[in-house]
Protein backbone atom coordinates (compact mmCIF):
# COMPACT_ATOMS: atom_id res chain seq x y z
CA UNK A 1 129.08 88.93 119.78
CA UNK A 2 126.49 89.77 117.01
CA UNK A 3 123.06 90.33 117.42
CA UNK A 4 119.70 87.71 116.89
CA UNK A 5 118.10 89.32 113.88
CA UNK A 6 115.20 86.67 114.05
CA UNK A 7 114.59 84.42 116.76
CA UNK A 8 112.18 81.25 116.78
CA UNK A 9 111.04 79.67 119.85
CA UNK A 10 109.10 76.58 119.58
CA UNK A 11 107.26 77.36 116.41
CA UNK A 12 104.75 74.53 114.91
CA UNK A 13 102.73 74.95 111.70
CA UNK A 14 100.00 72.51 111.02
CA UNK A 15 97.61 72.32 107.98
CA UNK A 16 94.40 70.06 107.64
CA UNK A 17 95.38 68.66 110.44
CA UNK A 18 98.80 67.52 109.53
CA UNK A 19 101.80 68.72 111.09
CA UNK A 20 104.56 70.36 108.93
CA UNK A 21 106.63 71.68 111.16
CA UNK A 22 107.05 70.88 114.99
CA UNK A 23 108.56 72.50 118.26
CA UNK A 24 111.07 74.78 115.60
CA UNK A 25 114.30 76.77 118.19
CA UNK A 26 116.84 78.72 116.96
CA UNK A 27 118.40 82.21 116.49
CA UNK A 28 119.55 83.76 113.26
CA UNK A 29 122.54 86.22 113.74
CA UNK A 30 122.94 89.05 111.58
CA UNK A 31 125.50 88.24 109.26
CA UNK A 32 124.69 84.70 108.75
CA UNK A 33 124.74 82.51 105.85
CA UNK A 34 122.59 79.44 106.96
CA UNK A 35 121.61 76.80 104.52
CA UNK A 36 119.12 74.65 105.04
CA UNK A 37 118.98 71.39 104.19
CA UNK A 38 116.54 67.91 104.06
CA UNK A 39 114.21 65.62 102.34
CA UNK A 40 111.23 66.44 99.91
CA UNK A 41 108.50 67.37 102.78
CA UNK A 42 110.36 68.15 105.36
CA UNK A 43 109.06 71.67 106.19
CA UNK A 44 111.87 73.52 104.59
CA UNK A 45 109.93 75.78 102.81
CA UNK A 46 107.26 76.29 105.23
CA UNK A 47 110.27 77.29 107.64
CA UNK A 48 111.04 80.50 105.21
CA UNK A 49 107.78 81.32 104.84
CA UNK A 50 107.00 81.30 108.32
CA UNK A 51 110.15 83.77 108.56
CA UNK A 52 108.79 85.78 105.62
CA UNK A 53 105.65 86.83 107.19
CA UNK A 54 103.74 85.06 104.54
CA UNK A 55 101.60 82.39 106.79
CA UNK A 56 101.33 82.45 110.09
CA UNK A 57 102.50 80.01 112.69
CA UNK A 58 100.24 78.03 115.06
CA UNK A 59 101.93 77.89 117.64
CA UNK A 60 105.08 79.38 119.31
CA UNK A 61 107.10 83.01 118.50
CA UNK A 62 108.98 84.43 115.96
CA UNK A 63 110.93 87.42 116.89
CA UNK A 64 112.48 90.41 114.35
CA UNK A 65 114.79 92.30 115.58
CA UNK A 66 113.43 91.49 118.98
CA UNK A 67 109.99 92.10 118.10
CA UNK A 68 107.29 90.16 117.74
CA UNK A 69 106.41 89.60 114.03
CA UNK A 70 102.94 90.35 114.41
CA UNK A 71 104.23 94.02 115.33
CA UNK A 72 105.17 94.33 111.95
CA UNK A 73 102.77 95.61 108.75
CA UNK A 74 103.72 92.69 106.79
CA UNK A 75 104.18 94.48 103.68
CA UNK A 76 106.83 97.16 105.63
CA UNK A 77 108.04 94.03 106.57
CA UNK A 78 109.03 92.22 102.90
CA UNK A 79 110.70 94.92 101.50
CA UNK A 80 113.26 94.39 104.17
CA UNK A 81 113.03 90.87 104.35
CA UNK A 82 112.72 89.09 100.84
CA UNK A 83 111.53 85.46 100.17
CA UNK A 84 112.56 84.51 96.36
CA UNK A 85 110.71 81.00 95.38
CA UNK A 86 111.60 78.20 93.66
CA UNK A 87 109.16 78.77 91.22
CA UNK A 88 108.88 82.32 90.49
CA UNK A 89 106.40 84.71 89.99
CA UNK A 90 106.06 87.39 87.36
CA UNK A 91 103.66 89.18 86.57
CA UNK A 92 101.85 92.02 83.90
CA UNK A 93 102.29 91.32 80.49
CA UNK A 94 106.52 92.36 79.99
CA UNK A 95 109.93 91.80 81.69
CA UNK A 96 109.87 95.46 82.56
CA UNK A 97 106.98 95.38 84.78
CA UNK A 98 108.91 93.25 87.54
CA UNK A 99 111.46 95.45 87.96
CA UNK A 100 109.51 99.04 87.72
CA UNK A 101 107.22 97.11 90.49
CA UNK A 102 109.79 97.77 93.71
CA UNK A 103 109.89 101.64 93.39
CA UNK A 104 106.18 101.76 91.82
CA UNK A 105 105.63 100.60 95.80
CA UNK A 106 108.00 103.09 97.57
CA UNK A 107 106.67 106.08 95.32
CA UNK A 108 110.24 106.38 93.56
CA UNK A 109 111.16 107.04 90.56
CA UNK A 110 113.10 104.41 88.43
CA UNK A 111 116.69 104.13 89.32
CA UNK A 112 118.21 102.79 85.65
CA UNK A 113 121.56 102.87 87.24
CA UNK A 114 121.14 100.21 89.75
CA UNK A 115 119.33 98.13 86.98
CA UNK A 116 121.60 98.23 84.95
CA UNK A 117 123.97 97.71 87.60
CA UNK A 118 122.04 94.29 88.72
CA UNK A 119 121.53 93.05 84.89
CA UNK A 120 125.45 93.46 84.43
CA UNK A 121 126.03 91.51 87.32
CA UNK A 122 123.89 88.78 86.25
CA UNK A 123 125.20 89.25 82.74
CA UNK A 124 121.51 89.14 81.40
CA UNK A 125 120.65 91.74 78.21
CA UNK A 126 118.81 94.04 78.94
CA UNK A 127 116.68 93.66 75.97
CA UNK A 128 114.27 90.99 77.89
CA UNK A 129 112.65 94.07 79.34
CA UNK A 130 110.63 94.44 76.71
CA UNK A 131 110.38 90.76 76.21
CA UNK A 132 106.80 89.11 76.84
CA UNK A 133 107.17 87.12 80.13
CA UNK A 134 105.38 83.85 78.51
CA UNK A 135 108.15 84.32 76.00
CA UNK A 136 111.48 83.63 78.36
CA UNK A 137 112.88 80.34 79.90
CA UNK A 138 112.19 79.48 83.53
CA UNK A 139 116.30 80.29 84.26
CA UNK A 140 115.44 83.93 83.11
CA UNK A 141 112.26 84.15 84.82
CA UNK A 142 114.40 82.95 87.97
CA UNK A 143 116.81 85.77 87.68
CA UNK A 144 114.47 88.39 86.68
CA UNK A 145 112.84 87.50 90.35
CA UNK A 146 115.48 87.57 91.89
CA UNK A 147 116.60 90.81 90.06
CA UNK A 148 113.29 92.28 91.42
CA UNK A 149 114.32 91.45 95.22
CA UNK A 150 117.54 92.64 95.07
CA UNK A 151 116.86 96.62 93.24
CA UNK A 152 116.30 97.81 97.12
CA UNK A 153 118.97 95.56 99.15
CA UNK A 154 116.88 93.43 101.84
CA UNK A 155 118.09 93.27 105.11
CA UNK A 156 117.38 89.52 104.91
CA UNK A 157 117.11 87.01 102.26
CA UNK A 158 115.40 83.86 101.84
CA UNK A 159 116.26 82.07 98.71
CA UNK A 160 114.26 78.58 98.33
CA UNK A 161 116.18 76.45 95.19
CA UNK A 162 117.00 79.15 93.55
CA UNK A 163 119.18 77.56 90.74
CA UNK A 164 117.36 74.57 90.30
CA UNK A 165 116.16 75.91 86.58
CA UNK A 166 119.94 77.06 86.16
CA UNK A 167 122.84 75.74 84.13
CA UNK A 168 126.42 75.19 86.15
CA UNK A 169 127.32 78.64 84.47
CA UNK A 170 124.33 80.57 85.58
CA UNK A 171 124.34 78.63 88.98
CA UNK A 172 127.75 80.24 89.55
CA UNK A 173 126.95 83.39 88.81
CA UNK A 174 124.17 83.63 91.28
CA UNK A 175 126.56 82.03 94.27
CA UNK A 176 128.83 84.52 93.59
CA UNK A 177 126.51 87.04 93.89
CA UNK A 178 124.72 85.87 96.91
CA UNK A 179 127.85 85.60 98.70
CA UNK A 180 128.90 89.37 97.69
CA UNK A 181 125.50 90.41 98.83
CA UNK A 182 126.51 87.94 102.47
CA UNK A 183 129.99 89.86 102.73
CA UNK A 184 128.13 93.14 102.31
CA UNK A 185 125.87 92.49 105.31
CA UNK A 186 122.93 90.75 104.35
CA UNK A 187 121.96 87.72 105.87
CA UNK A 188 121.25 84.96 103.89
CA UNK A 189 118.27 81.64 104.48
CA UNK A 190 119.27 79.09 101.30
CA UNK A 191 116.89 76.15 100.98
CA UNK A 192 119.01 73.77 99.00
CA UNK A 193 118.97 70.05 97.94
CA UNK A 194 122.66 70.50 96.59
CA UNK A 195 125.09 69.48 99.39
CA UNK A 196 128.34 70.71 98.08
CA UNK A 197 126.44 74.07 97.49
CA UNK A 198 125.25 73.67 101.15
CA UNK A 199 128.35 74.17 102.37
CA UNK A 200 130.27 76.19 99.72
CA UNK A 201 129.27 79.21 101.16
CA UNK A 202 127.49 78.97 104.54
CA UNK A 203 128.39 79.52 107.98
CA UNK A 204 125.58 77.16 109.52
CA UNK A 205 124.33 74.22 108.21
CA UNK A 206 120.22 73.69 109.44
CA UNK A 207 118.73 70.01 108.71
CA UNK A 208 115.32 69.85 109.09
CA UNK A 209 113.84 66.43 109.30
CA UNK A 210 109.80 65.12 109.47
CA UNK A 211 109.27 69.13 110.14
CA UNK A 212 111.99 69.07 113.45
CA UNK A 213 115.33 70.43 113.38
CA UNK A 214 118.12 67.31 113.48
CA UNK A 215 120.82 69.97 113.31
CA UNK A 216 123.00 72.73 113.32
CA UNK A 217 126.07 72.22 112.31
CA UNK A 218 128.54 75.18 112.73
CA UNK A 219 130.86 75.50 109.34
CA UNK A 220 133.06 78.25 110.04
């Protein structure tokens, strides 16, 4: 039996009024590769960053590692649990910047290997460190982000349409990867309108629907 790494328990969020998500249940196990599924509006995202510490439910509990999340220092708590958005965010004036940023934090120095490591993996030059950040495509500035999350290995990760600024050759690349990084331990949250990528990879399948869960559909 594996263990609940995070645990929701009737979790609502509501803004101006308006309810996004409503009465939200259900346990992620370490290990798992759940992705999550449903219409524009649904609450997906607001479910991840609910998860990632980065708003605050109003009502109901959400439980890390059997603790409550308010427990946590939320900044301790993204470096081991890392929300990559659909529309990323760089920042400074050059590539570089974003990926000196992770160990800048822990008071380490740079470890070229692992980038190096990372940029081979996504088989991105590593010239476009020095590159101006206005200068590259959104599929670059996608990677690069996701680059950033993955230089100190999360123990979760929340991936909202990641590929959706990809080509089918980049968009392979980064499944592969994500799945490596699953088989290696870390548990994996993928927001995705792509059904066949749903379910290439996953172990659970969540639908949210009008901010409730319809679902959860056990793949394998």
């Amino acid at each position: 039996m594996r263990l609940s790494i995070i645990e929701l328990e009737d979790v609502s969020f509501h803004s101006d009024e308006k309810s996004i998500l409503e009465n939200i249940s259900f346990n992620v196990e370490k290990g798992d590769f759940i992705s999550i599924i449903g219409s524009s509006g649904s609450g997906k995202s607001t479910l991840l960053k609910l998860i990632g510490h980065l708003i605050s439910p109003t009502d109901g509990h959400i439980r890390i590692n059997e603790k409550d999340i308010y427990e946590y220092d939320p900044v301790e708590l993204r470096k081991d649990i890392s929300y990559c958005f659909q529309i990323p965010s760089l920042f400074g004036d050059k590539v570089r910047e974003n990926i000196e940023f992770p160990y800048y934090i822990r008071n380490l120095k740079l470890d070229n290997k692992r980038v190096d490591e990372l940029f081979s993996m996504f088989q991105m030059d590593m010239d476009i460190l020095n590159q101006d950040i206005k200068s590259i495509s959104g599929g670059e500035r996608q990677r690069i982000a996701l680059i950033r999350s993955l230089l100190f290995k999360p123990e979760v990760l929340l991936l909202d349409e990641i590929t959706s600024a990809l080509d089918e050759k980049n968009t392979r690349i980064v499944e592969d990867i994500i799945a490596t990084l699953n088989g290696e331990g870390i548990t994996i949250l993928w927001v995705t309108h792509n059904l066949e990528q749903s379910r290439k990879y996953a172990n659970k399948l969540l639908t949210v629907e009008k901010g409730k869960i319809k679902s959860m559909e056990v793949l394998r």
